[in-house]
C-alpha atoms as a PDB file:
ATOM      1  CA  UNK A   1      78.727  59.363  87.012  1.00  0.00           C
ATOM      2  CA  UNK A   2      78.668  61.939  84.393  1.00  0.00           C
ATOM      3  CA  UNK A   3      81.858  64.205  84.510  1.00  0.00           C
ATOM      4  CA  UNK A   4      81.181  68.327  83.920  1.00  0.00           C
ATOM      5  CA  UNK A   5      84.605  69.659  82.290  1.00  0.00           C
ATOM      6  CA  UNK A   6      83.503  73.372  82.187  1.00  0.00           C
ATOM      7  CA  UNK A   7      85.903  76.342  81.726  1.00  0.00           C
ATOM      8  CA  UNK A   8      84.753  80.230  82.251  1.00  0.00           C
ATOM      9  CA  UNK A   9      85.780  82.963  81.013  1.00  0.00           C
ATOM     10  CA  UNK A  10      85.043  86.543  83.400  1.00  0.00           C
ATOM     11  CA  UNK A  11      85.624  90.415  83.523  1.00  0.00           C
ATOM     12  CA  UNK A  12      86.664  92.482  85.869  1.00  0.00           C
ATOM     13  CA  UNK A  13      83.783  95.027  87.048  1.00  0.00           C
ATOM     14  CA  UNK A  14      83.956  97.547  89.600  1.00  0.00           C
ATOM     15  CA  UNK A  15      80.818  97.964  91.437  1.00  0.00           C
ATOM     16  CA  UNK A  16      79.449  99.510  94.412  1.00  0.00           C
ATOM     17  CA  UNK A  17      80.314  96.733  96.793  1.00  0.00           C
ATOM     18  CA  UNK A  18      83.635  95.859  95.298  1.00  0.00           C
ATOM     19  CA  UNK A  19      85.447  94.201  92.683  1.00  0.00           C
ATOM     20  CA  UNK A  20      83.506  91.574  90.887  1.00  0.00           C
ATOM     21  CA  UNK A  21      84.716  88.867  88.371  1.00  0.00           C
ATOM     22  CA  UNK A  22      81.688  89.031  86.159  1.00  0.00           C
ATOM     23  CA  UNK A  23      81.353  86.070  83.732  1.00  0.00           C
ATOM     24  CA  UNK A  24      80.954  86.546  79.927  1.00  0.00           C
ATOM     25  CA  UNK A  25      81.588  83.075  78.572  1.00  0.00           C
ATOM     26  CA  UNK A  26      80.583  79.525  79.497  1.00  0.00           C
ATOM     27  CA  UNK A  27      82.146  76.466  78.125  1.00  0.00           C
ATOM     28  CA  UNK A  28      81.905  72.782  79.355  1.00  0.00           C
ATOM     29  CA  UNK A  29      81.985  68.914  78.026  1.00  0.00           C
ATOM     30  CA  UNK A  30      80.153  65.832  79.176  1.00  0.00           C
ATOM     31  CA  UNK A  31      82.037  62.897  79.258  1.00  0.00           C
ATOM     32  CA  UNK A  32      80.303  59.459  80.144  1.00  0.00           C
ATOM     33  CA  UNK A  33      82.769  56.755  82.695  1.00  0.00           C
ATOM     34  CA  UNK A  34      84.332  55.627  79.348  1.00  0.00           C
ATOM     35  CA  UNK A  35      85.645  58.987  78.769  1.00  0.00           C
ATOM     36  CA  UNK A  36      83.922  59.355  75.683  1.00  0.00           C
ATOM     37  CA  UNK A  37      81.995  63.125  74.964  1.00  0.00           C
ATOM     38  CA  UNK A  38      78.203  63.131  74.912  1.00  0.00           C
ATOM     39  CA  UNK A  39      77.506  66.484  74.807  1.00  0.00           C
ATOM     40  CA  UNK A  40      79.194  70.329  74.786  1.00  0.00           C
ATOM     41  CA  UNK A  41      77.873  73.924  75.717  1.00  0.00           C
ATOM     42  CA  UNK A  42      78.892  77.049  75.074  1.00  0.00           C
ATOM     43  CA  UNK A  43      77.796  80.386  75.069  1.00  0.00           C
ATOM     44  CA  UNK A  44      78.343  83.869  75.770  1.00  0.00           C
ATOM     45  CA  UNK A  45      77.643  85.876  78.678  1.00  0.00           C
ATOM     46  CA  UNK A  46      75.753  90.041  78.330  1.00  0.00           C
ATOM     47  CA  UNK A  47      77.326  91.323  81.337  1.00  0.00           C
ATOM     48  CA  UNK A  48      75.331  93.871  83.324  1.00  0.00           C
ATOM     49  CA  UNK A  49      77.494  95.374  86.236  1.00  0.00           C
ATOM     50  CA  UNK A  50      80.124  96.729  83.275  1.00  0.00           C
ATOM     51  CA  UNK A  51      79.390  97.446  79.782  1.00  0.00           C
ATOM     52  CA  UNK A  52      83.014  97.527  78.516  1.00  0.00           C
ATOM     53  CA  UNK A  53      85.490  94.458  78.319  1.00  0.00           C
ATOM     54  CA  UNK A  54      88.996  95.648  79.531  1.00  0.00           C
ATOM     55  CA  UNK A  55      91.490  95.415  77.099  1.00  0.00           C
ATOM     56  CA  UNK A  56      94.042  92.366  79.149  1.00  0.00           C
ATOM     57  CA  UNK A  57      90.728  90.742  78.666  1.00  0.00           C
ATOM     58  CA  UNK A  58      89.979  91.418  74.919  1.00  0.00           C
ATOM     59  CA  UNK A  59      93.219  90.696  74.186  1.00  0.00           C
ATOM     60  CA  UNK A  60      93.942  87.494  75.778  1.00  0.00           C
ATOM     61  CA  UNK A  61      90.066  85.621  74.543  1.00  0.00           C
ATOM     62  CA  UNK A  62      89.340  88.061  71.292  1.00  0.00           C
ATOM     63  CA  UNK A  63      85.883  88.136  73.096  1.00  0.00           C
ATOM     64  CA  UNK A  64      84.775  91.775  72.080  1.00  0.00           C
ATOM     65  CA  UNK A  65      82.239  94.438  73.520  1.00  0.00           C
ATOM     66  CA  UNK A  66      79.926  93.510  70.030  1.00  0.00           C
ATOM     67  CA  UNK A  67      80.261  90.054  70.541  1.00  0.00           C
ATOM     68  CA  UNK A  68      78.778  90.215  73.736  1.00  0.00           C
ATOM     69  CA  UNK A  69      75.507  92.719  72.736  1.00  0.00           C
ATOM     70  CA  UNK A  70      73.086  90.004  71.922  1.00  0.00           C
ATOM     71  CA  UNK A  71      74.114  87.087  74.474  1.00  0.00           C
ATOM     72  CA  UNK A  72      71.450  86.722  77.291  1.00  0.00           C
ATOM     73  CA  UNK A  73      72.199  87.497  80.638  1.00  0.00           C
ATOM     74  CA  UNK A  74      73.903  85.138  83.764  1.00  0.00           C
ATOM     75  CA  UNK A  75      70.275  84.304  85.086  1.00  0.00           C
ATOM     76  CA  UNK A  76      69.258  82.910  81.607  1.00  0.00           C
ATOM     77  CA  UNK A  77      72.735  81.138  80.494  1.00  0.00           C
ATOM     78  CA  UNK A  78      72.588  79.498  84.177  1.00  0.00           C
ATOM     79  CA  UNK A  79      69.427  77.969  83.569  1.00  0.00           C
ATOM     80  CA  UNK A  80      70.283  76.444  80.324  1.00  0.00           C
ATOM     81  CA  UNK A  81      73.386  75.240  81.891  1.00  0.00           C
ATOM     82  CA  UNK A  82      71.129  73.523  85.249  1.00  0.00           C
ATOM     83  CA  UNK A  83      68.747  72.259  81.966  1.00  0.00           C
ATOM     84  CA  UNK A  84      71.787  70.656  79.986  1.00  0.00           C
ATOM     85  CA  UNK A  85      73.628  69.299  83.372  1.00  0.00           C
ATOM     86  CA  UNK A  86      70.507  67.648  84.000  1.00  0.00           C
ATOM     87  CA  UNK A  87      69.924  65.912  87.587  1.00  0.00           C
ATOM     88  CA  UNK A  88      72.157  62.902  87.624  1.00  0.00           C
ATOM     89  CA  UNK A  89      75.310  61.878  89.936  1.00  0.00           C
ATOM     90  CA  UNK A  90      78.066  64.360  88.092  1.00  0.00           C
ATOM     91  CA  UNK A  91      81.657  65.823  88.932  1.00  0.00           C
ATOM     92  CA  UNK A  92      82.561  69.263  87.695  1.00  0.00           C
ATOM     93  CA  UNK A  93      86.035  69.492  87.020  1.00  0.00           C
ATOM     94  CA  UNK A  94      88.192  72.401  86.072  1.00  0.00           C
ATOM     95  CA  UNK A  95      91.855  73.518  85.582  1.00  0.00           C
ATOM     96  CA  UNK A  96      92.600  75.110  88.943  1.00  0.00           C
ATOM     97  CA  UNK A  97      90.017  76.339  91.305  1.00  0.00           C
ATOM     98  CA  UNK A  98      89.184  79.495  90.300  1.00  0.00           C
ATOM     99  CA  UNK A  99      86.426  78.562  87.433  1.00  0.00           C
ATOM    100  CA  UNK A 100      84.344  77.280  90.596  1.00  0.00           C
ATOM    101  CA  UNK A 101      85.193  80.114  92.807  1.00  0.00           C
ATOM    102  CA  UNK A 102      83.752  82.683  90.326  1.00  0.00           C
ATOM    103  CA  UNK A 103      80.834  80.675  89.486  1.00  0.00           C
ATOM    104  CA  UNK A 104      79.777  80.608  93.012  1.00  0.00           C
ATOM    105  CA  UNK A 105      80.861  84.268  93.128  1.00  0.00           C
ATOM    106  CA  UNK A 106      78.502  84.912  90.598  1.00  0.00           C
ATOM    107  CA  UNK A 107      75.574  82.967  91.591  1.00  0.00           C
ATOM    108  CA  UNK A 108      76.063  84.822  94.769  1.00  0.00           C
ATOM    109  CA  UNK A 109      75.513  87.987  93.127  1.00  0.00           C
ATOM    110  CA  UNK A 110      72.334  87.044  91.583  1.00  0.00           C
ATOM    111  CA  UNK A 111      70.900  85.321  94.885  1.00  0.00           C
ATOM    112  CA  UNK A 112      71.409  81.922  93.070  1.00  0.00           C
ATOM    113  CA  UNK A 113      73.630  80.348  95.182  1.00  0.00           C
ATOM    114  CA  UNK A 114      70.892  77.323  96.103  1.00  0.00           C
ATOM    115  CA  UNK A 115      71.543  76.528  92.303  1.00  0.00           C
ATOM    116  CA  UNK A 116      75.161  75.757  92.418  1.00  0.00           C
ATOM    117  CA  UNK A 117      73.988  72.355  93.933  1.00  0.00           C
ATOM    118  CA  UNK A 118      73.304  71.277  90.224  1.00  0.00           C
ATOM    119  CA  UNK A 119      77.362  70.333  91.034  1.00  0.00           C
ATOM    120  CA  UNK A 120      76.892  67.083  92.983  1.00  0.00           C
ATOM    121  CA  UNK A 121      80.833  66.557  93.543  1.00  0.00           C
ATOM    122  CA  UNK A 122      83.924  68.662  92.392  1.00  0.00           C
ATOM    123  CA  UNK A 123      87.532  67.542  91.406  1.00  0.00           C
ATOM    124  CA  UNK A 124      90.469  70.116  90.677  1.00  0.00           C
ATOM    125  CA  UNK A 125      91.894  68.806  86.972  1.00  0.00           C
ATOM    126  CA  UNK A 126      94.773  70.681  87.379  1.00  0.00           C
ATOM    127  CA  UNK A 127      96.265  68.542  90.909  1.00  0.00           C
ATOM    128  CA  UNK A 128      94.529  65.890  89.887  1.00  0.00           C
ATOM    129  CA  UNK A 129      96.893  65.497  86.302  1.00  0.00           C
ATOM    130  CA  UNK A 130      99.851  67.312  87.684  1.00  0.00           C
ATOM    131  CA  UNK A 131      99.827  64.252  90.074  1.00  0.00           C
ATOM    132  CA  UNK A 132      99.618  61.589  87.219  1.00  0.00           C
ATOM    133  CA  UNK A 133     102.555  63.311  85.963  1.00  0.00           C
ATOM    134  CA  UNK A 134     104.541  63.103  88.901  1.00  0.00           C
ATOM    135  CA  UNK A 135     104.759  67.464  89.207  1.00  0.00           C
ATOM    136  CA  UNK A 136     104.763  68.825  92.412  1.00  0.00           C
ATOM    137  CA  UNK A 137     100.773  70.525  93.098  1.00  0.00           C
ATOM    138  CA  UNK A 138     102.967  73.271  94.940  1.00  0.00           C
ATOM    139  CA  UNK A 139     103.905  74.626  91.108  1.00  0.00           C
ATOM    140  CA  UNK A 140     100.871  76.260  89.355  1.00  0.00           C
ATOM    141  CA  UNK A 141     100.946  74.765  85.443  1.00  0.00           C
ATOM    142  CA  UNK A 142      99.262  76.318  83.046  1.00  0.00           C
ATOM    143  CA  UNK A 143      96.999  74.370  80.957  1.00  0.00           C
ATOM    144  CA  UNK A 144      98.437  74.839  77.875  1.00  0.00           C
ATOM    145  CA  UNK A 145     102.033  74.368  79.108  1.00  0.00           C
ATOM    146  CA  UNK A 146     100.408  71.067  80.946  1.00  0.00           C
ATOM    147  CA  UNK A 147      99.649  69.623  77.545  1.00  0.00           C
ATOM    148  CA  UNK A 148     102.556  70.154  76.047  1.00  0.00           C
ATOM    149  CA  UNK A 149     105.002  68.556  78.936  1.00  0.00           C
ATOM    150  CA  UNK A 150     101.807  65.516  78.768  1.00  0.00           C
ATOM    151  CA  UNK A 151     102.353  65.169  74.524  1.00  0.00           C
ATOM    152  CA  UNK A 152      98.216  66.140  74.354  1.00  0.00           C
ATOM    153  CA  UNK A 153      97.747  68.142  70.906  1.00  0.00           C
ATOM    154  CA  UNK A 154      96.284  71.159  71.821  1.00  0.00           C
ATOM    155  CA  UNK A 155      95.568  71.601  67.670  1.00  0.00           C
ATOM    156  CA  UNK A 156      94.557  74.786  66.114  1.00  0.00           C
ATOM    157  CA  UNK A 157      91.772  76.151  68.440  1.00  0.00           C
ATOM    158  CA  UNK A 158      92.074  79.399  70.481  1.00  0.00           C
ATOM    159  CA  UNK A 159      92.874  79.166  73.756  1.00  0.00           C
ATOM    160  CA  UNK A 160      91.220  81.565  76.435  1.00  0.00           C
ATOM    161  CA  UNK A 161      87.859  80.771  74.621  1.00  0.00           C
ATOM    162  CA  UNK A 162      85.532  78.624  77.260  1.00  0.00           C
ATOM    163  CA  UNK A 163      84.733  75.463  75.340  1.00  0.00           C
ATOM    164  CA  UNK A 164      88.317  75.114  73.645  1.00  0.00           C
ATOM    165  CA  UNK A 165      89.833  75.553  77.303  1.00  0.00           C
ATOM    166  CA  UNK A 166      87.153  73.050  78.189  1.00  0.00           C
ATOM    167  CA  UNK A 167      88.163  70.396  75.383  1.00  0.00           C
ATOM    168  CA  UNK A 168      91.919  70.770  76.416  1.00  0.00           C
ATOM    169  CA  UNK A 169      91.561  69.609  80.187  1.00  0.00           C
ATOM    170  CA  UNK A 170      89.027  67.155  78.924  1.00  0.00           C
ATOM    171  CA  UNK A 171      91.879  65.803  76.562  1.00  0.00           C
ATOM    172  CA  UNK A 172      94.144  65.907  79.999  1.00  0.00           C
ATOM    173  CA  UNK A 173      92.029  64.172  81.628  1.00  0.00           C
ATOM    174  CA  UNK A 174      90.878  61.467  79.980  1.00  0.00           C
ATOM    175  CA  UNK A 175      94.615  60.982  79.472  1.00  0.00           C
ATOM    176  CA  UNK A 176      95.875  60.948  82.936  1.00  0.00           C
ATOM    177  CA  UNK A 177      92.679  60.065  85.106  1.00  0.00           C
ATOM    178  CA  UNK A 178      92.541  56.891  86.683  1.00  0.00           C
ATOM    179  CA  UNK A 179      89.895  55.733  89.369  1.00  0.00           C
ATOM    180  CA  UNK A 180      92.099  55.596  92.295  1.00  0.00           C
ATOM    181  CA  UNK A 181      94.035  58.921  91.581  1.00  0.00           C
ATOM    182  CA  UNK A 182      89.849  60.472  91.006  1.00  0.00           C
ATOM    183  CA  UNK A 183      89.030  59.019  94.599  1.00  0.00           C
ATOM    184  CA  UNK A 184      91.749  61.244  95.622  1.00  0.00           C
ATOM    185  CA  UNK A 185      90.972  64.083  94.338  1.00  0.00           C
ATOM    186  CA  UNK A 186      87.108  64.297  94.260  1.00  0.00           C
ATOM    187  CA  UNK A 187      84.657  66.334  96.818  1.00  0.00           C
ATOM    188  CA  UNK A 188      81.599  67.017  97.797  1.00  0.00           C
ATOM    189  CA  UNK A 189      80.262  69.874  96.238  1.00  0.00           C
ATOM    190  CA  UNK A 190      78.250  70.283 100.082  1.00  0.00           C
ATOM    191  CA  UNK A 191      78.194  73.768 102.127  1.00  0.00           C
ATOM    192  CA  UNK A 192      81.561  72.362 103.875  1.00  0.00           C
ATOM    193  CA  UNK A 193      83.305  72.567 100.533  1.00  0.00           C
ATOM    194  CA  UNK A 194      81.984  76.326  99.676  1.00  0.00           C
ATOM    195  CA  UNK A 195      82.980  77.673 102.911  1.00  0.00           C
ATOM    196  CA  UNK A 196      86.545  75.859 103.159  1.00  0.00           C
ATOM    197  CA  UNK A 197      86.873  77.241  99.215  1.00  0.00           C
ATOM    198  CA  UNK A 198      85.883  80.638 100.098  1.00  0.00           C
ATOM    199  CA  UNK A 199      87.578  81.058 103.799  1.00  0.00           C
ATOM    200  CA  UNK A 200      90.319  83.221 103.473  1.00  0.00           C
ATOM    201  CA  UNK A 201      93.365  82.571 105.304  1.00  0.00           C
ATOM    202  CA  UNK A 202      95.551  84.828 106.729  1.00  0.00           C
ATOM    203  CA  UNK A 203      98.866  85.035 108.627  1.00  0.00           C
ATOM    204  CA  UNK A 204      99.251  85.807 112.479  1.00  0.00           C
ATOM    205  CA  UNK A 205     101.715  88.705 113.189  1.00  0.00           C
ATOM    206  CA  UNK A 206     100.718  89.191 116.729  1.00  0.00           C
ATOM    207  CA  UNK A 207     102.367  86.165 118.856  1.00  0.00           C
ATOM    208  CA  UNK A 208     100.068  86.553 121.956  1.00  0.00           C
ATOM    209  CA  UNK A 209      97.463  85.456 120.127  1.00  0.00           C
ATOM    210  CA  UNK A 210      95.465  82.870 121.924  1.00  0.00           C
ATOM    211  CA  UNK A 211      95.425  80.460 118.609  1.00  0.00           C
ATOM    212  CA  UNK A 212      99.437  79.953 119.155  1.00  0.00           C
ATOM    213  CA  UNK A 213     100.631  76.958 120.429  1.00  0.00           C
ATOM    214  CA  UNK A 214     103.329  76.909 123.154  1.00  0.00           C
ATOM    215  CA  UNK A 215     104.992  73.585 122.312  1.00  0.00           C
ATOM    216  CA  UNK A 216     104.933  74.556 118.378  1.00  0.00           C
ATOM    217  CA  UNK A 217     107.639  76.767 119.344  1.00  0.00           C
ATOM    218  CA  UNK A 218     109.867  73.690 120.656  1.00  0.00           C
ATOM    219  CA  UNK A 219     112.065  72.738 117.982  1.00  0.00           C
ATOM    220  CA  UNK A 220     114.438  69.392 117.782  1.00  0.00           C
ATOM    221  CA  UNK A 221     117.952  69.874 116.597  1.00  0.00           C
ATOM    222  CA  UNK A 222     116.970  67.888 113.150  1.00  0.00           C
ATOM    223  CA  UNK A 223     120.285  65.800 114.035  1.00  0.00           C
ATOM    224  CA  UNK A 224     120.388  63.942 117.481  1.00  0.00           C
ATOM    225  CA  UNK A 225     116.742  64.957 118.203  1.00  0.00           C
ATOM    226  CA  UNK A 226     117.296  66.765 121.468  1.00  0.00           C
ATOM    227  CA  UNK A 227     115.075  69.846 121.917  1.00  0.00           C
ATOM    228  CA  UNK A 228     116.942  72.981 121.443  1.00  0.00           C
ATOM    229  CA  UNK A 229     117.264  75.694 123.726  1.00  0.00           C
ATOM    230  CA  UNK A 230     115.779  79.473 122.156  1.00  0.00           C
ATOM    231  CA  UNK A 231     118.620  81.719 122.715  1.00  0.00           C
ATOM    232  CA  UNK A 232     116.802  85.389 121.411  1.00  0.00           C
ATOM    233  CA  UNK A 233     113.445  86.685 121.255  1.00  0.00           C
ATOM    234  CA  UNK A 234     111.582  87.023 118.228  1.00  0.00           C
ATOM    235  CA  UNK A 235     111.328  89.430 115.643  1.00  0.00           C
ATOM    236  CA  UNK A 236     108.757  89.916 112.335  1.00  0.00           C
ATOM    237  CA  UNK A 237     109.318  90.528 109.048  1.00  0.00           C
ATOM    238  CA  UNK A 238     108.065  89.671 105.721  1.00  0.00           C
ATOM    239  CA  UNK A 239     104.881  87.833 107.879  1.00  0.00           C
ATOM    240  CA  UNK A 240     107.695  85.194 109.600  1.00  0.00           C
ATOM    241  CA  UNK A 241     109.210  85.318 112.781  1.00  0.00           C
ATOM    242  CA  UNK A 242     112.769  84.634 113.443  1.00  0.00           C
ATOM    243  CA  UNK A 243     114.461  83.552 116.086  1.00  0.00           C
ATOM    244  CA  UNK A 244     117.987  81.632 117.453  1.00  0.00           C
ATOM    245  CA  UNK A 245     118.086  78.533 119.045  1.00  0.00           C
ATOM    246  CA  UNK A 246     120.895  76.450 119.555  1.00  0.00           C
ATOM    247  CA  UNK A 247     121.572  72.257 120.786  1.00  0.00           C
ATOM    248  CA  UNK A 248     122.625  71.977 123.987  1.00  0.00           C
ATOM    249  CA  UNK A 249     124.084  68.285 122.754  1.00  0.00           C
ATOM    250  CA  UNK A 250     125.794  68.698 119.551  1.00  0.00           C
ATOM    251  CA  UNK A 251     126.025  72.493 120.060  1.00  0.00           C
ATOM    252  CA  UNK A 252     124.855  73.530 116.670  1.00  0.00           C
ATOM    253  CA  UNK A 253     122.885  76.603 116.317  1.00  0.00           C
ATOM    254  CA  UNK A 254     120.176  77.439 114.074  1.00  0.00           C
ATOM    255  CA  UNK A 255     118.203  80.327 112.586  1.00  0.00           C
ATOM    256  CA  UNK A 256     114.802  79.508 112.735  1.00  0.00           C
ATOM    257  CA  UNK A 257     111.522  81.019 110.720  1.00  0.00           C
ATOM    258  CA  UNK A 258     108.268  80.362 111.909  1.00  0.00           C
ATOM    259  CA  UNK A 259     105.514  80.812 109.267  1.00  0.00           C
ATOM    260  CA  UNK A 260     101.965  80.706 111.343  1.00  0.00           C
ATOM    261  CA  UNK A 261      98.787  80.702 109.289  1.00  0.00           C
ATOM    262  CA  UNK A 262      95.060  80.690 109.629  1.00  0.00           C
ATOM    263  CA  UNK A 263      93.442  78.033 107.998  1.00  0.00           C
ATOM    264  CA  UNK A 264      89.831  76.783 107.512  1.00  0.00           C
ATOM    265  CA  UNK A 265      91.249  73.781 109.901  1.00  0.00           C
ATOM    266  CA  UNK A 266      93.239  76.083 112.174  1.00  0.00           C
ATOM    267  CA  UNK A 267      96.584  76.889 113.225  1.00  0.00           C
ATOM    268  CA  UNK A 268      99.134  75.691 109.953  1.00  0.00           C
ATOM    269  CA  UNK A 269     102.808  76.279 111.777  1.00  0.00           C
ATOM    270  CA  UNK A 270     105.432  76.225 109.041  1.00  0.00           C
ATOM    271  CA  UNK A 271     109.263  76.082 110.344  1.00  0.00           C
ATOM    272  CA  UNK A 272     112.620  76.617 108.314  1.00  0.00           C
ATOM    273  CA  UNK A 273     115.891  75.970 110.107  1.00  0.00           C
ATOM    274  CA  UNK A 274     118.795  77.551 108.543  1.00  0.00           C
ATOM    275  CA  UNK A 275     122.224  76.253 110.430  1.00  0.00           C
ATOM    276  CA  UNK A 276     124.303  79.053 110.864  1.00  0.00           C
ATOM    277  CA  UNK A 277     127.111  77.468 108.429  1.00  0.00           C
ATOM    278  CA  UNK A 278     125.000  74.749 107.073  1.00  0.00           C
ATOM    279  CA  UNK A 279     122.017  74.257 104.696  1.00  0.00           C
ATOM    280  CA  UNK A 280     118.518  75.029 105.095  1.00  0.00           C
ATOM    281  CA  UNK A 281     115.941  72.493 106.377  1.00  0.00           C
ATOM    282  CA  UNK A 282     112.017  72.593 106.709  1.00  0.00           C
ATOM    283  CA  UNK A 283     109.508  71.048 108.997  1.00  0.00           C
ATOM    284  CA  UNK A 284     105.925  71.430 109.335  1.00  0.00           C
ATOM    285  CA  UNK A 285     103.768  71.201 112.539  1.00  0.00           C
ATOM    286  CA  UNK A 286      99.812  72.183 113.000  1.00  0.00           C
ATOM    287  CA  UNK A 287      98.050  72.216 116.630  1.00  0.00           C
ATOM    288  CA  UNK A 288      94.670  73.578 117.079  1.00  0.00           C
ATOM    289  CA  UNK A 289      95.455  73.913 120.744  1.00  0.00           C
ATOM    290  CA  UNK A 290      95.760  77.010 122.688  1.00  0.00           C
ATOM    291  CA  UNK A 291      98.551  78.597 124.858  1.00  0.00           C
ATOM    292  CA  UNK A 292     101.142  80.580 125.508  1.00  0.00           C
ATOM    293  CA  UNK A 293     104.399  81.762 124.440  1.00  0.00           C
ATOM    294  CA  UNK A 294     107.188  80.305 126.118  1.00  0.00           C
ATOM    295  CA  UNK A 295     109.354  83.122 127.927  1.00  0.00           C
ATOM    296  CA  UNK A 296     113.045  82.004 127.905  1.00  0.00           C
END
């Protein structure tokens, strides 16, 4: 399998139909199984639905209006970029998700979106070394900052430029990878994949919705077990509902949060119990089933 480290670079354009992350550079390497590189591309992007750069942009890649008045447009870089992928079994990997996200955003835009299947399988570089390192994947580390807790010389090159970026989480990588930790982390880069990436997910403040789960709301005292009575109704704030319960056993009472999200699986249901006069504790339940709220 050939591995696709690629790293974009995009601007900000407001269009007509909403905000748009339009790309203006490309970056990627090729390494083979060994790790070693066999090939790097890079170039620049002419954007079309903005003619100006914004100035966070210009001044975090040095990637200027001029530089940009002679690079072809997305339609033409993209087919390069299909030409030099070629047609082989490959994994595109990239720090984060959002490289892949705007890419598919973009081809989108264009009515290319049969041509991200040039991606055969997809693997986030950023989880994927964070867990080599033993660093939670709930923490968001940048790349740069990643290298330097790894001991990876980042050298002399620019960051925020698309191939440098690119050579970096190669580096990583190649550093950290190893073929049980990719099984892990690889995907199909199928339909499934695009819509689970691009699904949006979203809390529930309404609790008679017909997605809640009645037994979610059961809670055990976390310690003899025993299923605590709810002693108040429930109020919403900050997208969490709150409520008191209390153990009819041990008699200890507890403010609990209940966090419920939309997912592209379904119902998530997120619970902290703070003891009133003790320390916070979390538990996490998902159900997919539908009922009621209990009425106590």
């Amino acid at each position: 399998m050939k591995y696709i480290i690629m790293d974009l670079e995009w601007n900000g354009a407001t269009t007509h139909s909403g905000y748009f992350n339009e790309i203006i550079e490309i970056g990627a390497i090729a390494l083979d199984e060994q790790m070693n590189i066999t090939g790097e591309f890079q170039t620049l992007v002419a954007p079309k639905q903005t003619r100006k750069i914004r100035g966070r942009i210009k001044d975090l890649t040095h990637i200027t209006n001029d530089d940009l008045k002679n690079a072809d447009g997305f339609i033409t870089v993209f087919k390069k970029l299909k030409a030099w992928i070629g047609s082989g079994e490959n994994c595109m990997l990239a720090w984060g998700n959002s490289d892949i996200s705007v890419l598919h955003e973009n081809l989108k835009w264009y009515n290319m979106l049969d041509d991200i299947y040039i991606i055969k399988n997809y693997c986030d570089a950023q989880q994927l070394c964070q867990k080599a390192a033993g660093i939670s994947l709930s923490k968001q580390i940048g790349l740069a900052a990643f290298a330097e807790l790894a001991d990876i010389e980042i050298g002399d090159d620019q960051l925020h430029r698309a191939l440098n970026d690119s050579r970096l989480t190669a580096k990583c990588f190649a550093k950290l990878n190893t073929p049980e930790l990719f099984k892990t982390f690889v995907k199909k880069a199928d339909p499934i994949f695009y819509e689970r990436m691009n699904f949006k997910c979203y809390n529930l403040q309404d609790l008679s919705d017909e997605q809640i789960v009645f037994s979610d709301f059961m809670t055990e005292c976390p310690d003899c077990g025993t299923f605590m009575k709810r002693l108040t109704g429930f109020t919403c704030r900050n997208k969490k509902h709150y409520a008191k319960y209390r153990c009819a056993v041990c008699g200890k009472e507890f403010n609990i949060s209940h966090t419920l999200k939309i997912t592209y699986d379904g119902l998530e249901h997120r619970k902290t119990l703070n003891e009133i006069g003790g320390k916070e504790q979390r538990t996490n339940g998902e159900s997919d089933e539908t009922a009621t709220l209990p009425e106590e």
